[in-house]
Structure formats: structure tokens, C-alpha cells
N, C-alpha and C. Protein backbone atom coordinates (compact mmCIF):
# COMPACT_ATOMS: atom_id res chain seq x y z
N UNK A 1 112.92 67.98 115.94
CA UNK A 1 113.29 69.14 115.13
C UNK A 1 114.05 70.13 116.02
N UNK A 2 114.99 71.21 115.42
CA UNK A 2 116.12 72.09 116.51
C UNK A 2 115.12 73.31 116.44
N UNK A 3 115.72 73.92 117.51
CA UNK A 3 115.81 75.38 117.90
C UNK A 3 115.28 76.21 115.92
N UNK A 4 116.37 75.93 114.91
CA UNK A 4 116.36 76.92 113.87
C UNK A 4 115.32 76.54 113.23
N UNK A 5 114.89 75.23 113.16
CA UNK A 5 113.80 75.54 112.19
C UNK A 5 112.53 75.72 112.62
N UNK A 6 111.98 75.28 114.15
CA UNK A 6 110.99 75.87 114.76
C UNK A 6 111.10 77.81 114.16
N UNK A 7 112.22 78.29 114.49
CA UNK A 7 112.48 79.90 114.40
C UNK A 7 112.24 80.09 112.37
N UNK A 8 112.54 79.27 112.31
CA UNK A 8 112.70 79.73 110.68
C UNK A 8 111.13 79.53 110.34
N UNK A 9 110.29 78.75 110.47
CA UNK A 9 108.75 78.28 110.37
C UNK A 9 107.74 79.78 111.14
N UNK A 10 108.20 79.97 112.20
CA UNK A 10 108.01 81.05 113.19
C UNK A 10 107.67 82.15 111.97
N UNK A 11 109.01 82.30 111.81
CA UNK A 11 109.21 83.78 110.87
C UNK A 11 108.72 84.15 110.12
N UNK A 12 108.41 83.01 109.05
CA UNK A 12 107.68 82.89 107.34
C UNK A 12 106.31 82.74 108.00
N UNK A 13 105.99 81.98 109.22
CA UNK A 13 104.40 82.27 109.21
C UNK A 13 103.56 83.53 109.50
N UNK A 14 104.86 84.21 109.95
CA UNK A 14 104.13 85.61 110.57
C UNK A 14 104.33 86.51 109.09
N UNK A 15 105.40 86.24 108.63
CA UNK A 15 105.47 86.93 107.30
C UNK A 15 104.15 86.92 106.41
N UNK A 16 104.16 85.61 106.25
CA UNK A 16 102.71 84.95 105.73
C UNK A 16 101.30 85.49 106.21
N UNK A 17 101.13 85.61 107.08
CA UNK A 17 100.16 86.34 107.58
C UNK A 17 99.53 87.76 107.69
N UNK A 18 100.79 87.99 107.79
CA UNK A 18 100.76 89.69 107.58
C UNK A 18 100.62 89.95 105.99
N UNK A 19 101.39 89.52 105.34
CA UNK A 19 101.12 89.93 103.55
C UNK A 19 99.87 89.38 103.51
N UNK A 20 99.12 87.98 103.62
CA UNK A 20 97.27 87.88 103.75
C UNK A 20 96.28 88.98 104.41
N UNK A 21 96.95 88.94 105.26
CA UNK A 21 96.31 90.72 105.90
C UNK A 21 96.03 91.71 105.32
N UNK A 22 96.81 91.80 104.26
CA UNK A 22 97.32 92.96 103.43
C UNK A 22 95.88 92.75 102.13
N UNK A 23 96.00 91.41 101.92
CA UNK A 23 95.15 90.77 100.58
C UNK A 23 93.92 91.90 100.83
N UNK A 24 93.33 90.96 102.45
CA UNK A 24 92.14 90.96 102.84
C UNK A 24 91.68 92.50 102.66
N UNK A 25 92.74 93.72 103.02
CA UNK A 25 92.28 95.00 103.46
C UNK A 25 91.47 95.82 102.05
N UNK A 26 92.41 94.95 101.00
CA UNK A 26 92.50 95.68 99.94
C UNK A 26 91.97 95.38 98.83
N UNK A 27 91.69 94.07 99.21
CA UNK A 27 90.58 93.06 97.32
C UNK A 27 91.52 93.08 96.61
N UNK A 28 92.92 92.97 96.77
CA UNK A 28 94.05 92.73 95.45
C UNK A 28 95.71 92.14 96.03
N UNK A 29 96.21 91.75 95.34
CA UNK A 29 97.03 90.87 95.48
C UNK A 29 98.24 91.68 95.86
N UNK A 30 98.25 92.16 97.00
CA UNK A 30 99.49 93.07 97.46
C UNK A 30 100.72 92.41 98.17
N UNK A 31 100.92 91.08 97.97
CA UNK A 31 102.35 90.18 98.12
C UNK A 31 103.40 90.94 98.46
N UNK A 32 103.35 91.79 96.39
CA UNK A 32 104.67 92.21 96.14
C UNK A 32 105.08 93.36 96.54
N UNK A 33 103.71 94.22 96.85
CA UNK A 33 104.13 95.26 97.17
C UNK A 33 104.68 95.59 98.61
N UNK A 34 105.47 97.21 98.27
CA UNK A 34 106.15 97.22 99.77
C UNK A 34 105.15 98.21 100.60
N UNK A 35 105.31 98.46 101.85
CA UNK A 35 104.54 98.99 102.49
C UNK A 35 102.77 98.28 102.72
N UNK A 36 102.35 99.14 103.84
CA UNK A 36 101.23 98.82 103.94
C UNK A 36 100.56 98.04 104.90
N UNK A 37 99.42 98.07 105.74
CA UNK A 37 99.15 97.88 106.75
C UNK A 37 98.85 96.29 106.86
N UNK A 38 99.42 95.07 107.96
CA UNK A 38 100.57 95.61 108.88
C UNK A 38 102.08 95.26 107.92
N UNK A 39 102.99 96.03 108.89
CA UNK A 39 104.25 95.79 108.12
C UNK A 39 104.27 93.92 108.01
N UNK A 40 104.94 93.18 106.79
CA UNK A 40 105.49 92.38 107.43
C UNK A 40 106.76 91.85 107.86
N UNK A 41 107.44 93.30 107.50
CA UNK A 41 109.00 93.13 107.97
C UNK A 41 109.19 93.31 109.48
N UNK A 42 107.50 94.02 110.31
CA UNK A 42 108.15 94.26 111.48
C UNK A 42 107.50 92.65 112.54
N UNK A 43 106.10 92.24 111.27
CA UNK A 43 106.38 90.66 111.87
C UNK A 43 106.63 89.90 111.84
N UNK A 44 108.10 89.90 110.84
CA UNK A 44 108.78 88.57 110.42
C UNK A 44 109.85 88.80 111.37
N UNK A 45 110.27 89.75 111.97
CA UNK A 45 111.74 90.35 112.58
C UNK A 45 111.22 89.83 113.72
N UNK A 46 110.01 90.67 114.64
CA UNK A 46 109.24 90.35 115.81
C UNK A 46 109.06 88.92 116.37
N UNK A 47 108.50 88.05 115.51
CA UNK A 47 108.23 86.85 115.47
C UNK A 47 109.59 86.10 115.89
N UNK A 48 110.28 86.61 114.80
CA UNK A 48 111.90 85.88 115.18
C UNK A 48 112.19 85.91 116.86
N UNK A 49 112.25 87.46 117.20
CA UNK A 49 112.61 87.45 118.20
C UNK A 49 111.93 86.79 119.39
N UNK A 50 110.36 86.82 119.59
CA UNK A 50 109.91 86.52 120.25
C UNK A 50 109.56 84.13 120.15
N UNK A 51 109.74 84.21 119.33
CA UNK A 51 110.20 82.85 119.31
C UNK A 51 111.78 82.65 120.09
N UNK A 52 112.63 83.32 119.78
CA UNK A 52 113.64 82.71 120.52
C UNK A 52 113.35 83.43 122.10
N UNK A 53 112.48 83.85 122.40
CA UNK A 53 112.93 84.69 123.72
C UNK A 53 111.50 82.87 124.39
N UNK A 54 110.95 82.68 123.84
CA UNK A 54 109.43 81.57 124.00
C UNK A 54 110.05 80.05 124.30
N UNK A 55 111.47 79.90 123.27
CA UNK A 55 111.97 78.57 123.26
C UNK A 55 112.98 78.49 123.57
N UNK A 56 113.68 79.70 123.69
CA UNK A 56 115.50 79.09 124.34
C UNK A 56 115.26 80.47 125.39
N UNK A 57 114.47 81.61 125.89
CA UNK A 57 114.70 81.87 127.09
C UNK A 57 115.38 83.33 126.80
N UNK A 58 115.72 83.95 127.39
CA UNK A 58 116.15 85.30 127.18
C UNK A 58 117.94 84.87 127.39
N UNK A 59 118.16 84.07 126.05
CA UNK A 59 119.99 84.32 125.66
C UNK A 59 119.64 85.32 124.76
N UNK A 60 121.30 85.08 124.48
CA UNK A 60 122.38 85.90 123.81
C UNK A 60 121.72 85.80 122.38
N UNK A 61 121.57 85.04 121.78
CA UNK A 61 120.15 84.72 120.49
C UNK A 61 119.24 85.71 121.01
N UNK A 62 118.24 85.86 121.45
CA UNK A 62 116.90 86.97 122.08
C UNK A 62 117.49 88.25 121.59
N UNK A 63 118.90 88.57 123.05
CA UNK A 63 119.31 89.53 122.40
C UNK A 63 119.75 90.05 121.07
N UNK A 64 120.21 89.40 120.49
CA UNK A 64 120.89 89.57 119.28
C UNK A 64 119.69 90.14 118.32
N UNK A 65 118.92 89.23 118.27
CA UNK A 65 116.98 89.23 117.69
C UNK A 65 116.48 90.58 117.48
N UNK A 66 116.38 90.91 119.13
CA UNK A 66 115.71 92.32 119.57
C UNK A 66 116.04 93.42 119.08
N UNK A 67 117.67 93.27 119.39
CA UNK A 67 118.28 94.70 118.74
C UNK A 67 117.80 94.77 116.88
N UNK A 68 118.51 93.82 116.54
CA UNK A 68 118.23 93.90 114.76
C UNK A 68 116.50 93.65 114.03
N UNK A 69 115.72 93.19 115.43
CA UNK A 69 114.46 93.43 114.83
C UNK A 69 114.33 94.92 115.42
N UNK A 70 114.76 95.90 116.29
CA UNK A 70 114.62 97.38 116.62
C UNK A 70 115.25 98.16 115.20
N UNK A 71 116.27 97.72 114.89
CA UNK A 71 117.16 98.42 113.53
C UNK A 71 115.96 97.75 112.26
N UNK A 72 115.41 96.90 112.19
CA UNK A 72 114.33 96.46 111.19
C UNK A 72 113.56 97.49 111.10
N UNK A 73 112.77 97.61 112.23
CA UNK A 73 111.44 98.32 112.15
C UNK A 73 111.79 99.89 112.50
N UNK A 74 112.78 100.53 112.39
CA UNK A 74 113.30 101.93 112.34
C UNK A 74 113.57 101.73 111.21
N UNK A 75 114.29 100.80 110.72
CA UNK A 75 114.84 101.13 109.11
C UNK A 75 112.87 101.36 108.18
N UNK A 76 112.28 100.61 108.64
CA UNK A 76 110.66 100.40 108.11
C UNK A 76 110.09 101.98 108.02
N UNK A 77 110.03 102.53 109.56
CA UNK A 77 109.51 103.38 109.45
C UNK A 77 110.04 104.92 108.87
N UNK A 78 111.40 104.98 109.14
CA UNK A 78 112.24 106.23 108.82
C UNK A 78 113.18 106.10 107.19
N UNK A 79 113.74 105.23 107.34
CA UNK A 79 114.39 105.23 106.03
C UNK A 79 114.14 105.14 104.77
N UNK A 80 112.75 104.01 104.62
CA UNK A 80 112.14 103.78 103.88
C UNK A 80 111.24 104.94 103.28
N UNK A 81 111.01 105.86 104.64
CA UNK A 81 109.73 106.73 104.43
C UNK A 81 110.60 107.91 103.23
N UNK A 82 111.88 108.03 103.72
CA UNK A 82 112.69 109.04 102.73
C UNK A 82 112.98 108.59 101.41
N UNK A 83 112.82 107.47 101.12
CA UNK A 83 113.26 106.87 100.04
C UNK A 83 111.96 107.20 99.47
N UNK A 84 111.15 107.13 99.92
CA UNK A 84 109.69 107.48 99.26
C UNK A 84 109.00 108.53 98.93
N UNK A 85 110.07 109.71 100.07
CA UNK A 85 110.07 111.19 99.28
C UNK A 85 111.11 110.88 97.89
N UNK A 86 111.84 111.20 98.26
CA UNK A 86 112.86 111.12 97.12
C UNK A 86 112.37 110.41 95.60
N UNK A 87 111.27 109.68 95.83
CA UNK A 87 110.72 108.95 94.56
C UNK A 87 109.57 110.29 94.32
N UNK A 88 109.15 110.60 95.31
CA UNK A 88 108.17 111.56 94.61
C UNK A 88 108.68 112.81 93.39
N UNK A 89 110.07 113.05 94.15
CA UNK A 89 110.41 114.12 93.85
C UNK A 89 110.87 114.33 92.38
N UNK A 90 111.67 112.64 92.32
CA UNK A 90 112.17 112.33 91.01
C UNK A 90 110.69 111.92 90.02
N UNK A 91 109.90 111.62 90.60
CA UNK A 91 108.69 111.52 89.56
C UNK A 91 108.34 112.88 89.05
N UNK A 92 108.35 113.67 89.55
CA UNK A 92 107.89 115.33 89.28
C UNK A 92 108.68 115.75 87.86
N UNK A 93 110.10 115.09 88.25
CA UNK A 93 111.30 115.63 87.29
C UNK A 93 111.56 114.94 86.29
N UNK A 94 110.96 113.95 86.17
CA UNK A 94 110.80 113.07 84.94
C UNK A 94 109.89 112.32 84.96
N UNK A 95 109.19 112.40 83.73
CA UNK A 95 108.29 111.61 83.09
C UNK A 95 107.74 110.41 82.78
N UNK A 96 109.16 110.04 82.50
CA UNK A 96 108.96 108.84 81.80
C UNK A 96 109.01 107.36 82.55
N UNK A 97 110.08 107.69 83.73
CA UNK A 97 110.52 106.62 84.39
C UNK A 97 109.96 106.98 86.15
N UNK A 98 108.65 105.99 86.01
CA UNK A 98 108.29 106.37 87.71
C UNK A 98 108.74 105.75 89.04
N UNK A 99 109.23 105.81 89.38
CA UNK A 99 109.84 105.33 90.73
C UNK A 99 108.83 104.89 91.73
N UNK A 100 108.72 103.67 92.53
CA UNK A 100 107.61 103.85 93.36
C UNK A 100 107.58 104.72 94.73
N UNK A 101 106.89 105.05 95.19
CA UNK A 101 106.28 106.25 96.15
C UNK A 101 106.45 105.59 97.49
N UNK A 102 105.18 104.29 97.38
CA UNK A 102 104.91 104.22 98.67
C UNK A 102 105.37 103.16 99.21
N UNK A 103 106.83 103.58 99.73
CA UNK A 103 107.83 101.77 100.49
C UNK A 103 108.50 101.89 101.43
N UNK A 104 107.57 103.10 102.53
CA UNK A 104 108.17 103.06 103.77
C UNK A 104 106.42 102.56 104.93
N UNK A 105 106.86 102.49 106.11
CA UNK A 105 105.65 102.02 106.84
C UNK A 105 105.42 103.42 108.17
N UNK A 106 104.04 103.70 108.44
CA UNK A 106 104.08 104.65 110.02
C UNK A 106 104.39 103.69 111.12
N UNK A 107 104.25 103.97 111.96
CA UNK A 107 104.22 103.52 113.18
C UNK A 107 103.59 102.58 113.87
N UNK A 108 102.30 102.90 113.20
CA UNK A 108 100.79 102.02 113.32
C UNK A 108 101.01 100.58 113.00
N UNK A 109 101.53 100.85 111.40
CA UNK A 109 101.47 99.64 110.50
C UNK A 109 102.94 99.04 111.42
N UNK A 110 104.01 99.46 111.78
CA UNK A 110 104.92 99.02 112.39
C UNK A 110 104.61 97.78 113.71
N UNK A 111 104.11 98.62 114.45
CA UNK A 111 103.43 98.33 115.79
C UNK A 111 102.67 97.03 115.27
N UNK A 112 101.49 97.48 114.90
CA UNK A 112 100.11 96.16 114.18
C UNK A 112 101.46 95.23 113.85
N UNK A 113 102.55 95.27 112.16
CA UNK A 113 103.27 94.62 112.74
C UNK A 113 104.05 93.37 113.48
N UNK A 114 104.58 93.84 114.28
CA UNK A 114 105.33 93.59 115.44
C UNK A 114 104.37 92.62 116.44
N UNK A 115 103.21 93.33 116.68
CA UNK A 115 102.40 92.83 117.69
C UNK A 115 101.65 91.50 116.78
N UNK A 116 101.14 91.16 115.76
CA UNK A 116 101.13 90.59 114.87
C UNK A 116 102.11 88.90 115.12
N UNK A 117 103.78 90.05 114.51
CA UNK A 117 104.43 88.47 114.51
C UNK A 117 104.65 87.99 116.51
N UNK A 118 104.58 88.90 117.11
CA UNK A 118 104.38 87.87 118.84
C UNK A 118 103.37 87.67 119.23
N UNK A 119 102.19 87.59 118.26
CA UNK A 119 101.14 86.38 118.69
C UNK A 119 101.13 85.25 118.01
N UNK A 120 101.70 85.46 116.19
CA UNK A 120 102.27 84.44 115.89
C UNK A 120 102.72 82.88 116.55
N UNK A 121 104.28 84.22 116.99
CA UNK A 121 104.67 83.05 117.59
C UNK A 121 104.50 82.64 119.09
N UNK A 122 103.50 83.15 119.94
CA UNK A 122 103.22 82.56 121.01
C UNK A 122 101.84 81.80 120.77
N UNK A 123 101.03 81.74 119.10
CA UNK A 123 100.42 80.72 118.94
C UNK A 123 101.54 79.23 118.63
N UNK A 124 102.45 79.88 118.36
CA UNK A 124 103.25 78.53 117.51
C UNK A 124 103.76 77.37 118.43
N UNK A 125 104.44 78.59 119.68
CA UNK A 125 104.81 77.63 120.73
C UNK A 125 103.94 77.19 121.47
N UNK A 126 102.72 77.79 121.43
CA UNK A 126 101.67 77.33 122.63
C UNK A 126 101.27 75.77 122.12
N UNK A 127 100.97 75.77 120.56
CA UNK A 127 100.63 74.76 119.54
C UNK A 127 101.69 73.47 119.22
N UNK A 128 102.56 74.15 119.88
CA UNK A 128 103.69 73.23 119.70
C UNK A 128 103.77 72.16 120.67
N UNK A 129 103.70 72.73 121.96
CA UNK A 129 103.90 72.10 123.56
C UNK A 129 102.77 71.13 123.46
N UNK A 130 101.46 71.11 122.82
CA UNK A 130 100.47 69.85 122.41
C UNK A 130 101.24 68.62 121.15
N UNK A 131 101.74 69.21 120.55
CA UNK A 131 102.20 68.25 119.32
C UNK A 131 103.26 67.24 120.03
């Protein structure tokens, strides 16, 4: 099997994990929803990266990874968080049509996260090097 689909398996498992995380905290089926402790956008991004930094080494891939999983998990914690004022605000001002609130992440949930998808994937490769 190549380089991409080890990374692509990587990614969705940490994704996967983190939204079960989410199940567990809460007694309800929070898949769909956005936000919420841990992110799993910052351990599907994380994971990515740290799989390619585990199996091909600190290239030009790693880099590429790092930066756009850094623009991931800033976009998580800051952009999102405004989009989530801005829903409040428009809920105040109308009635009828509610916008959701809560679809940005803190820091915490970022971090948890992040740290999350690079144990992921340094279970994946560790698990791998036996197979």
C-alpha cells in the first residue's frame, strides 16, 4: 500500500475518534454537530501531518501539512468563534429562523484535538511496522 492511503486511513481514524469522544462526553449522537470537545478538525489536520512527518520524514509534504493544519486549527478557534457571535446576534433579531451558536472551538478543545490526532497516528505507524 503507498504513502496516501496509509495518510488518508491516518486522518479518518483520528477524525473517527475524536467525533466518538464527543458521543461518549455527552450520551447523544454529536457526529453532526460542529464544535465541541476535542476538535476533530484539529485531529484530522494533526494526524495528517504527523503521519507524514512518521512515514516519509520531515519533507516538503510535512511541511506543507503543518502550515495548513496551523491555518486549520486558527481557522477552528478564531473564525469560527465569530461566526458564532454573529449567529447569536442574528437570533436576538429574528425569531423565526435560528442560526446555530455553537461552531467555533477554545483552545483546549483545539489542543486535546491536535494532541489526539498525533497519538493516532503514532499508534498507526507504530501498528503498522508489526503488520
Amino acid at each position: 500500500m503507498d504513502l496516501g492511503f496509509h495518510l488518508v486511513l491516518i486522518a479518518g481514524l483520528a477524525h473517527l475518534v475524536a467525533q466518538v469522544a464527543k458521543c461518549v462526553g455527552n450520551n447523544r449522537l454529536v457526529y453532526v454537530c460542529d464544535g465541541g470537545m476535542p476538535s476533530g478538525h484539529a485531529a484530522t489536520v494533526a494526524a495528517l501531518a504527523a503521519g507524514i512527518l512518521l512515514l516519509d520524514g520531515a519533507s516538503a509534504g510535512f511541511a506543507i501539512a503543518f502550515v495548513l493544519a496551523l491555518i486549520v486549527m486558527h481557522d477552528a478557534m478564531h473564525v469560527r468563534s465569530e461566526v458564532g457571535r454573529h449567529a447569536v446576534i442574528l437570533n436576538k433579531m429574528q425569531q423565526k429562523v435560528h442560526c446555530k451558536e455553537a461552531v467555533g472551538h477554545s483552545l483546549v478543545q483545539v489542543l486535546a484535538g491536535a494532541l489526539l490526532g498525533i497519538v493516532v497516528a503514532g499508534l498507526y505507524v507504530f501498528f503498522l511496522r508489526f503488520l
